[in-house]
N, C-alpha and C. Protein backbone atom coordinates (compact mmCIF):
# COMPACT_ATOMS: atom_id res chain seq x y z
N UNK A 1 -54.99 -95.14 105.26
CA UNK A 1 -54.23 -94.90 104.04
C UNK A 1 -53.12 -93.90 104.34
N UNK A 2 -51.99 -94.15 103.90
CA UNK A 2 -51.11 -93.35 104.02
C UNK A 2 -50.88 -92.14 102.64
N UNK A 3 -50.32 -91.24 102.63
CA UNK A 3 -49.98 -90.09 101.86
C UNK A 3 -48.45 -89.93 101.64
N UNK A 4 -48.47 -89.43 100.46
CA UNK A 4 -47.00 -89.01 99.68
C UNK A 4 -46.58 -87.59 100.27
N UNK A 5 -45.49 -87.86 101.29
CA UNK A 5 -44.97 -86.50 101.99
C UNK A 5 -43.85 -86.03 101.49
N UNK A 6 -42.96 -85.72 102.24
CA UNK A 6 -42.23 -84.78 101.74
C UNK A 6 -41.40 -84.45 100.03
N UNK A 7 -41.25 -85.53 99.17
CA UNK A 7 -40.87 -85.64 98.01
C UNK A 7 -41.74 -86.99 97.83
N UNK A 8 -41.74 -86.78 96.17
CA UNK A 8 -42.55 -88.03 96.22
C UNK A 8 -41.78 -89.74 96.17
N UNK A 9 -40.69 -89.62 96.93
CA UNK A 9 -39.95 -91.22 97.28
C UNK A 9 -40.61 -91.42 98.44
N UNK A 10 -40.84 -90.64 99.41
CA UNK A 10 -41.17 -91.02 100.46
C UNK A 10 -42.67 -90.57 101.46
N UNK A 11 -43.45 -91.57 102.26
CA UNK A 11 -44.48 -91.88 102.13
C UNK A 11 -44.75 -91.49 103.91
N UNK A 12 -45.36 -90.66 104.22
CA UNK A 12 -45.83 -90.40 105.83
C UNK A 12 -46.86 -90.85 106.26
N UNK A 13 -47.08 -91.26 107.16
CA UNK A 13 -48.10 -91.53 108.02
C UNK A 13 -47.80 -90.44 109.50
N UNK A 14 -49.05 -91.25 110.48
CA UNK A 14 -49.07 -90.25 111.47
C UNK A 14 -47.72 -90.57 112.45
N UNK A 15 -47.49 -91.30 111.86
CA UNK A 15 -46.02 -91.56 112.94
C UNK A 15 -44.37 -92.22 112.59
N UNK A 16 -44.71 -92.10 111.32
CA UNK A 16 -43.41 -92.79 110.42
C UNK A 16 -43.07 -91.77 109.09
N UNK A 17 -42.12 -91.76 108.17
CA UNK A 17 -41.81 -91.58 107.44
C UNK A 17 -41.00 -92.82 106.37
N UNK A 18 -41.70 -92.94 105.97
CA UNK A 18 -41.07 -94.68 105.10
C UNK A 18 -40.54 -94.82 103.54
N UNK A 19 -39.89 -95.49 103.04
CA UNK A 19 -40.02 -95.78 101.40
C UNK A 19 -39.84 -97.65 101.40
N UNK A 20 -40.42 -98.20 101.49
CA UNK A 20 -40.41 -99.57 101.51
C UNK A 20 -41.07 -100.38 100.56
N UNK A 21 -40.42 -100.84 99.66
CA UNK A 21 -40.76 -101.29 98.34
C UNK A 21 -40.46 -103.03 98.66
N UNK A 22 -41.43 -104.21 98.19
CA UNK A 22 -40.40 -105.38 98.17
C UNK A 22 -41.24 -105.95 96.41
N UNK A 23 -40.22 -106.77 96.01
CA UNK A 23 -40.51 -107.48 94.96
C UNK A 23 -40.75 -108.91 95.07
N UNK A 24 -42.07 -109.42 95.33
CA UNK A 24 -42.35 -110.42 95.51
C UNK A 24 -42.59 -111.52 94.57
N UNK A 25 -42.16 -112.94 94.33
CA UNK A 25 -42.49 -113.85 93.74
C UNK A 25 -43.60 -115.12 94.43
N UNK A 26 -44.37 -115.91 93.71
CA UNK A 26 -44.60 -116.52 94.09
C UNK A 26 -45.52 -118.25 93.23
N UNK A 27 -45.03 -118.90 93.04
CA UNK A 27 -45.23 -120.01 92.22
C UNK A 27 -46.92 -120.92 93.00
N UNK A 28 -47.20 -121.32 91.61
CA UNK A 28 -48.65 -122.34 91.45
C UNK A 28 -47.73 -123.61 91.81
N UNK A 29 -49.02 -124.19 92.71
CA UNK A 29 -48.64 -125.44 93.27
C UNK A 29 -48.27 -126.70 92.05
N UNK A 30 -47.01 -127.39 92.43
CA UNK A 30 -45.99 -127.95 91.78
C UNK A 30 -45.68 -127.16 89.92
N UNK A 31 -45.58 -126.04 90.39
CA UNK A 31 -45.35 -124.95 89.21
C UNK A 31 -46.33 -125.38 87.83
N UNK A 32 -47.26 -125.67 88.04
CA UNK A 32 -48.23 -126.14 87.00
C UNK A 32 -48.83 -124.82 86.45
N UNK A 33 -48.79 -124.54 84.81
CA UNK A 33 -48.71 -123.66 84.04
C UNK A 33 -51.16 -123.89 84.36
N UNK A 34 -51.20 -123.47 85.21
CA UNK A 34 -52.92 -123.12 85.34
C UNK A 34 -53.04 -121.88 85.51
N UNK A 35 -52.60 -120.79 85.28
CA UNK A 35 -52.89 -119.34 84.94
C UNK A 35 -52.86 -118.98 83.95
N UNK A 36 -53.92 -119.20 83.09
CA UNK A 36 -53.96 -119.14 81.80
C UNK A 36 -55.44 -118.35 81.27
N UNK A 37 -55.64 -117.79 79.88
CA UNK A 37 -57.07 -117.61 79.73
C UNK A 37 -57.44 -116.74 80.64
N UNK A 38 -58.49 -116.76 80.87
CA UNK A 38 -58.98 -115.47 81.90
C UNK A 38 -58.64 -115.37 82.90
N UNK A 39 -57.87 -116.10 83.78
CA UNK A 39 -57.40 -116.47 85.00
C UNK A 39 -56.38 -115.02 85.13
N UNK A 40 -55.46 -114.95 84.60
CA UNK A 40 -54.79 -113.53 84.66
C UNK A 40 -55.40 -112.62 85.07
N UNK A 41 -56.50 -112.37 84.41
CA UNK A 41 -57.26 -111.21 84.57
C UNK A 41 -57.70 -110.74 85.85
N UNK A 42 -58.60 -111.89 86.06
CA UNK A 42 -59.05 -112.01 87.17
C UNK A 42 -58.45 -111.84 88.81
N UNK A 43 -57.18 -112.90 88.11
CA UNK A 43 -56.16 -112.82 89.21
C UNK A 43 -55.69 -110.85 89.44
N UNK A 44 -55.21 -110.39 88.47
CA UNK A 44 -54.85 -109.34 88.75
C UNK A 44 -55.75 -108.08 89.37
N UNK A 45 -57.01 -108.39 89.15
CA UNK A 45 -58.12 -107.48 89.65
C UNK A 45 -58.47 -107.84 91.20
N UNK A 46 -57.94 -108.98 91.56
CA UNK A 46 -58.13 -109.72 92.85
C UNK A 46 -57.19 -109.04 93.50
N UNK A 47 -56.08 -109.28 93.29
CA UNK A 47 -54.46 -108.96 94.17
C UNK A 47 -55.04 -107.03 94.04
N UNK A 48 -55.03 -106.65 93.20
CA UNK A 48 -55.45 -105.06 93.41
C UNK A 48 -56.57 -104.59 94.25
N UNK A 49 -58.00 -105.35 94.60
CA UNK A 49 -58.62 -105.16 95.86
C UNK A 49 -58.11 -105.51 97.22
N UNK A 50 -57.54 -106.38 97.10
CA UNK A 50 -56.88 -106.75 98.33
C UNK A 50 -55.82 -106.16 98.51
N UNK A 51 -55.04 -105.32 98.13
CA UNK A 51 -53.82 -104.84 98.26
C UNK A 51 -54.58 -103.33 98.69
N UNK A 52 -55.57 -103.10 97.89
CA UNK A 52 -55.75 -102.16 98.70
C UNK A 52 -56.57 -101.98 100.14
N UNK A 53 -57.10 -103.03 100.58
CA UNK A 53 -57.67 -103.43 101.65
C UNK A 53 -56.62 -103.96 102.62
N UNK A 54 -55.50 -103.95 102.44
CA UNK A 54 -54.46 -103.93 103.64
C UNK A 54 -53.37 -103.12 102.95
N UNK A 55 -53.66 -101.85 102.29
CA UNK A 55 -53.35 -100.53 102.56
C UNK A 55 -52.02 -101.08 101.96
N UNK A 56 -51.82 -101.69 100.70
CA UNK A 56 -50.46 -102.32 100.07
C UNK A 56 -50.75 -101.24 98.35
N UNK A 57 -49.71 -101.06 98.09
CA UNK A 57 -49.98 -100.41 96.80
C UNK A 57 -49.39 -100.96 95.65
N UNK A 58 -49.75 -101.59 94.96
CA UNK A 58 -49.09 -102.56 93.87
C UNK A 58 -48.56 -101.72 92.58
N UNK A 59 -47.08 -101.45 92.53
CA UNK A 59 -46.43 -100.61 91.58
C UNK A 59 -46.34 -101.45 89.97
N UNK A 60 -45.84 -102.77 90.33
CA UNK A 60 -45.67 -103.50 88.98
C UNK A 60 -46.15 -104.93 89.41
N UNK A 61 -47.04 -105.39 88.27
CA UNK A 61 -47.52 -106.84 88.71
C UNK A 61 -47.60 -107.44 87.03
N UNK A 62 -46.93 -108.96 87.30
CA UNK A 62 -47.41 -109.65 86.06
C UNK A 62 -47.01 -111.38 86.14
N UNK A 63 -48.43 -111.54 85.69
CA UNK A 63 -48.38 -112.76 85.98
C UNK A 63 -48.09 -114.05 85.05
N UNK A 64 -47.60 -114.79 85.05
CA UNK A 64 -46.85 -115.65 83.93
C UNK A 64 -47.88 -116.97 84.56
N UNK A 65 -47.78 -118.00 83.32
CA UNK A 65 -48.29 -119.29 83.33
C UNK A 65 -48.44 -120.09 84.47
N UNK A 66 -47.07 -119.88 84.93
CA UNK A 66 -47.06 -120.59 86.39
C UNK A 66 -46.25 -119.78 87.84
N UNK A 67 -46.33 -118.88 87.77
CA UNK A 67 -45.90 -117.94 88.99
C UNK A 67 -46.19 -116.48 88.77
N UNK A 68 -46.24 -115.63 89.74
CA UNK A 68 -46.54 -114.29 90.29
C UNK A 68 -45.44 -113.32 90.16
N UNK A 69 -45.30 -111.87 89.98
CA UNK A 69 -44.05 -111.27 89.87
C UNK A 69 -45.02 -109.77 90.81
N UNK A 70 -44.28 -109.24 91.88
CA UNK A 70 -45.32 -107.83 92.38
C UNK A 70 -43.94 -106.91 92.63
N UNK A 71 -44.17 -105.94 92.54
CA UNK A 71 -43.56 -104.94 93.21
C UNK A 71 -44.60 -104.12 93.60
N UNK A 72 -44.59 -103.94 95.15
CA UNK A 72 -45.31 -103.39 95.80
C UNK A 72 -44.62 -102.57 97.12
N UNK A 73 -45.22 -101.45 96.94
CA UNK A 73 -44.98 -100.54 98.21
C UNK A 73 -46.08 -100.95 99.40
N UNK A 74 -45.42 -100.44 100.73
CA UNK A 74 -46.06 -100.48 101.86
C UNK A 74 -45.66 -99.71 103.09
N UNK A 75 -46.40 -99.97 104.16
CA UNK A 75 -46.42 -99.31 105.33
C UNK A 75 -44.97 -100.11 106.46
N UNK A 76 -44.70 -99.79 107.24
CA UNK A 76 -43.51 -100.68 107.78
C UNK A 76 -44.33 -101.61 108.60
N UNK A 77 -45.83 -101.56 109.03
CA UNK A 77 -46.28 -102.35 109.86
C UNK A 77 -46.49 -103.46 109.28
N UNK A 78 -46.70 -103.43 107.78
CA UNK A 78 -47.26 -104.46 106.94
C UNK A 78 -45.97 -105.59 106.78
N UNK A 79 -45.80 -106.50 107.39
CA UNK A 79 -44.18 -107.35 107.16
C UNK A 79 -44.51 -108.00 105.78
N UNK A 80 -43.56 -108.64 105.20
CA UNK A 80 -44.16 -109.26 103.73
C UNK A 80 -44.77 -110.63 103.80
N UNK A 81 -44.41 -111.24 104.98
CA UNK A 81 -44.99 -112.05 105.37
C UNK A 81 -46.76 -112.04 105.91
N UNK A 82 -47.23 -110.84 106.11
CA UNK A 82 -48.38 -110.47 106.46
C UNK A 82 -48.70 -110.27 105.11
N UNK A 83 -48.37 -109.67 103.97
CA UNK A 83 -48.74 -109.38 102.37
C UNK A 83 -48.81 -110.40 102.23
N UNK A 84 -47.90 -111.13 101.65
CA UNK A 84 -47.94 -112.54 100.89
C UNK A 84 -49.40 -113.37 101.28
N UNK A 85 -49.43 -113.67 102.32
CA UNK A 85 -50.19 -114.55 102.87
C UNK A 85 -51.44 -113.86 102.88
N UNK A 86 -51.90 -112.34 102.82
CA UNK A 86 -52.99 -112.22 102.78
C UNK A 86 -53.07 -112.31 100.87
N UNK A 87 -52.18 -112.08 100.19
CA UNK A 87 -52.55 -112.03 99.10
C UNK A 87 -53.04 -113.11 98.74
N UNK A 88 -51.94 -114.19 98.92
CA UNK A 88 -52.03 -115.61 98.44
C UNK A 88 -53.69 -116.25 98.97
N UNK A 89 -53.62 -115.55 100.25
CA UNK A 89 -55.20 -116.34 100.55
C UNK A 89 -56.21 -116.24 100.08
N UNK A 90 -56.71 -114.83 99.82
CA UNK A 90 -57.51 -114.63 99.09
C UNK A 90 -57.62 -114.80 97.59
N UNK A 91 -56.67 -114.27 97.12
CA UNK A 91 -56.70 -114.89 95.74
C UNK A 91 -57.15 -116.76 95.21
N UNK A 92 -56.22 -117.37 96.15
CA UNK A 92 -56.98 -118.73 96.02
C UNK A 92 -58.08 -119.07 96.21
N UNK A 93 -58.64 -118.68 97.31
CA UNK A 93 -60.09 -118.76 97.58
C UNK A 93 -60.98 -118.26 96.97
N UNK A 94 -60.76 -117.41 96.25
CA UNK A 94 -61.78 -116.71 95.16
C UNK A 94 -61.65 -117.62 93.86
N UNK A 95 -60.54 -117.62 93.53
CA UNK A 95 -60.20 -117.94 91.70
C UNK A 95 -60.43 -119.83 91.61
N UNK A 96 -60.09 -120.32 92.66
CA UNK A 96 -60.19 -121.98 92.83
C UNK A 96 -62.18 -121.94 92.98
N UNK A 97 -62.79 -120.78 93.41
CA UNK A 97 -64.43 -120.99 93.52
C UNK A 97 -64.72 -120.54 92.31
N UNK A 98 -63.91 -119.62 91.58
CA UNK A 98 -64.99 -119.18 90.13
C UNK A 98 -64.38 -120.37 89.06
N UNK A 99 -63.24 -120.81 88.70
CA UNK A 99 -62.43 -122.00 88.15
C UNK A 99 -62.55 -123.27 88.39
N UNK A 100 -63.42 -123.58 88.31
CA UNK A 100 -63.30 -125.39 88.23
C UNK A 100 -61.63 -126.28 88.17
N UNK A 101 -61.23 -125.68 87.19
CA UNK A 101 -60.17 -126.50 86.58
C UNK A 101 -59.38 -125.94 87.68
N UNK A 102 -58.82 -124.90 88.56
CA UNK A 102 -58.11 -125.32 89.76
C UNK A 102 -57.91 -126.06 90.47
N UNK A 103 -60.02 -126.55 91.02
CA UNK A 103 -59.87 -127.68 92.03
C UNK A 103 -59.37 -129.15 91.31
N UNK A 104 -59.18 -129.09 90.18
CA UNK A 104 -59.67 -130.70 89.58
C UNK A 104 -58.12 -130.60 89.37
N UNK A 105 -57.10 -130.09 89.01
CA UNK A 105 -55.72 -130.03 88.42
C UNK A 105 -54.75 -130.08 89.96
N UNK A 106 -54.92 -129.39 90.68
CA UNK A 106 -53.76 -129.15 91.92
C UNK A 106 -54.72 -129.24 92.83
N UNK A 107 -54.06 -129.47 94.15
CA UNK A 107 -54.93 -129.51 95.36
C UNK A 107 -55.08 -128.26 96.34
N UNK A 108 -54.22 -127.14 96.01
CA UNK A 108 -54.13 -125.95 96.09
C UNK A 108 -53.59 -124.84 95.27
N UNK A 109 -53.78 -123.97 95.04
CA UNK A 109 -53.49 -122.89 94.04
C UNK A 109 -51.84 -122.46 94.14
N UNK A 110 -51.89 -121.90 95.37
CA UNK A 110 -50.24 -121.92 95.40
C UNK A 110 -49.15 -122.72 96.08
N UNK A 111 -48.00 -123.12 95.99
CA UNK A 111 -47.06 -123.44 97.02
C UNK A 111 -46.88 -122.51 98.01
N UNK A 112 -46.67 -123.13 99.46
CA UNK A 112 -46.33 -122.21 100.77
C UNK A 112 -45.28 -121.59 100.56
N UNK A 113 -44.13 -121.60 99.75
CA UNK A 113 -43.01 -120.46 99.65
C UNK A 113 -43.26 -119.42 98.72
N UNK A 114 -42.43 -119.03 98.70
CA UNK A 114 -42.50 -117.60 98.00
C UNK A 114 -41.04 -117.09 98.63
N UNK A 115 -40.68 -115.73 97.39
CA UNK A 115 -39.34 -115.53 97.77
C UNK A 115 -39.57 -113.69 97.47
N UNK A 116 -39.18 -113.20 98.83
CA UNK A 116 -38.96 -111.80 98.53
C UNK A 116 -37.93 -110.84 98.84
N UNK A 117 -37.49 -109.73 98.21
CA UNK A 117 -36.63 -108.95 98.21
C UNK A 117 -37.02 -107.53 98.17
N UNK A 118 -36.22 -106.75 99.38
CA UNK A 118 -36.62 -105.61 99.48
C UNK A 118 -35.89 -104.12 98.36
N UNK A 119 -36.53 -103.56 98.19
CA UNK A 119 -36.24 -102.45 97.20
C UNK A 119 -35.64 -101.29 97.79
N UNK A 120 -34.75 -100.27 97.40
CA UNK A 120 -34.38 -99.22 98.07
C UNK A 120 -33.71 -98.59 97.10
N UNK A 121 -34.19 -97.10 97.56
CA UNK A 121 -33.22 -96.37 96.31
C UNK A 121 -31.38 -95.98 96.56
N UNK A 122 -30.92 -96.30 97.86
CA UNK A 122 -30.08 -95.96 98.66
C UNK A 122 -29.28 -97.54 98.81
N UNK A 123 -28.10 -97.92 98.37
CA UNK A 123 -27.27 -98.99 98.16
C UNK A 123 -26.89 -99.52 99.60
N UNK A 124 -26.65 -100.81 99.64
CA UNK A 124 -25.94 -101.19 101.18
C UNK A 124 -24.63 -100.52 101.47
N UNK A 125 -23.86 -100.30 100.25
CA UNK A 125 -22.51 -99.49 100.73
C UNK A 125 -22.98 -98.36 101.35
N UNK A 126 -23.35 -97.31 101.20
CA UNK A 126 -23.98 -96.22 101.17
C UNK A 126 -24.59 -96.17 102.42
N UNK A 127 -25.19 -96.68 102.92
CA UNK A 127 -25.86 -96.89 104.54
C UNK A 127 -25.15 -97.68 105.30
N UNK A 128 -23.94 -98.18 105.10
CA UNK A 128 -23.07 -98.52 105.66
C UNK A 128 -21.83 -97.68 106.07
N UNK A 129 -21.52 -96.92 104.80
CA UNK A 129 -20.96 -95.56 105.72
C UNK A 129 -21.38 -94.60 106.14
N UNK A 130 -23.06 -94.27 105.92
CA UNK A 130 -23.33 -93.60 107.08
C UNK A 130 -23.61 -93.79 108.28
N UNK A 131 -23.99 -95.20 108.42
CA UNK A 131 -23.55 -95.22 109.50
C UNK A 131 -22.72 -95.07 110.39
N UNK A 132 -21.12 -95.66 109.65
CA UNK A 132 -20.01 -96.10 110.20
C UNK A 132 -19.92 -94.30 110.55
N UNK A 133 -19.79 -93.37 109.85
CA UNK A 133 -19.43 -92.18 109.81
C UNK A 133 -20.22 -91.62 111.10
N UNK A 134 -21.41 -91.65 111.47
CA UNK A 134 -22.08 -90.85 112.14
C UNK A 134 -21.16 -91.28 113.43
N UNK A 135 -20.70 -92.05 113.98
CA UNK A 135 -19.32 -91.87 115.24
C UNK A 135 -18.19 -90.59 115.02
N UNK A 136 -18.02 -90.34 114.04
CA UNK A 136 -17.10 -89.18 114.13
C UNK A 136 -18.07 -87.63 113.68
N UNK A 137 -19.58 -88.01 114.05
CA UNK A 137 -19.71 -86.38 114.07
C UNK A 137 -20.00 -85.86 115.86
């Protein structure tokens, strides 16, 4: 587990200093509105054990009829491609075994894409001239 160091934007471990936020989406197979009823619930208590079992910290999550919405912080080792896919896995495999009506409606819980975007409090202009700048110190 990592800890809140020096201010609380940014997050230390034993060998990094990080703020890495991404906002992840991710849609039910052929966007079929089957998250419904208790399924939310469930779903959301799922993605929160597992997020914390690969050390992911889920800031904002909500889930609509037929797709996923996360904003989640992490470690830099964690790629989102390593999140997603552990999320997505487990979550299916649990909620398609307690839900009947998963297996009988779609042939899997989610579609293989998903679309994510990284968060930062610091603009691309902005890290673009510091960079450019750090040649003339």
């Amino acid at each position: 587990m990592y800890k809140v160091g020096m201010s609380k934007r940014y997050v230390s471990s034993r060998t990094s200093v990080h703020h890495i936020g991404y906002h992840i989406i991710w849609c039910t197979k052929y966007r079929r509105k089957v998250l419904i009823g208790d399924i939310p619930d469930r779903l959301k208590q799922l993605l929160q054990e597992r997020a914390a079992e690969i050390d992911v910290s889920i800031e904002a999550l909500e889930v609509m009829p037929d797709h996923v919405h996360l904003f989640v912080r992490s470690c830099p080792t964690n790629a989102p491609h390593y999140i997603v896919g552990r999320l997505k896995g487990y979550t299916s495999r649990i909620l398609r075994s307690e839900f009947c009506m998963l297996r009988s409606r779609i042939p899997t819980l989610w579609t293989r894409s998903y679309f994510v975007h990284s968060v930062g409090c610091i603009s691309e202009d902005v890290i673009r001239r510091y960079v450019e700048e750090q040649k003339n110190k």
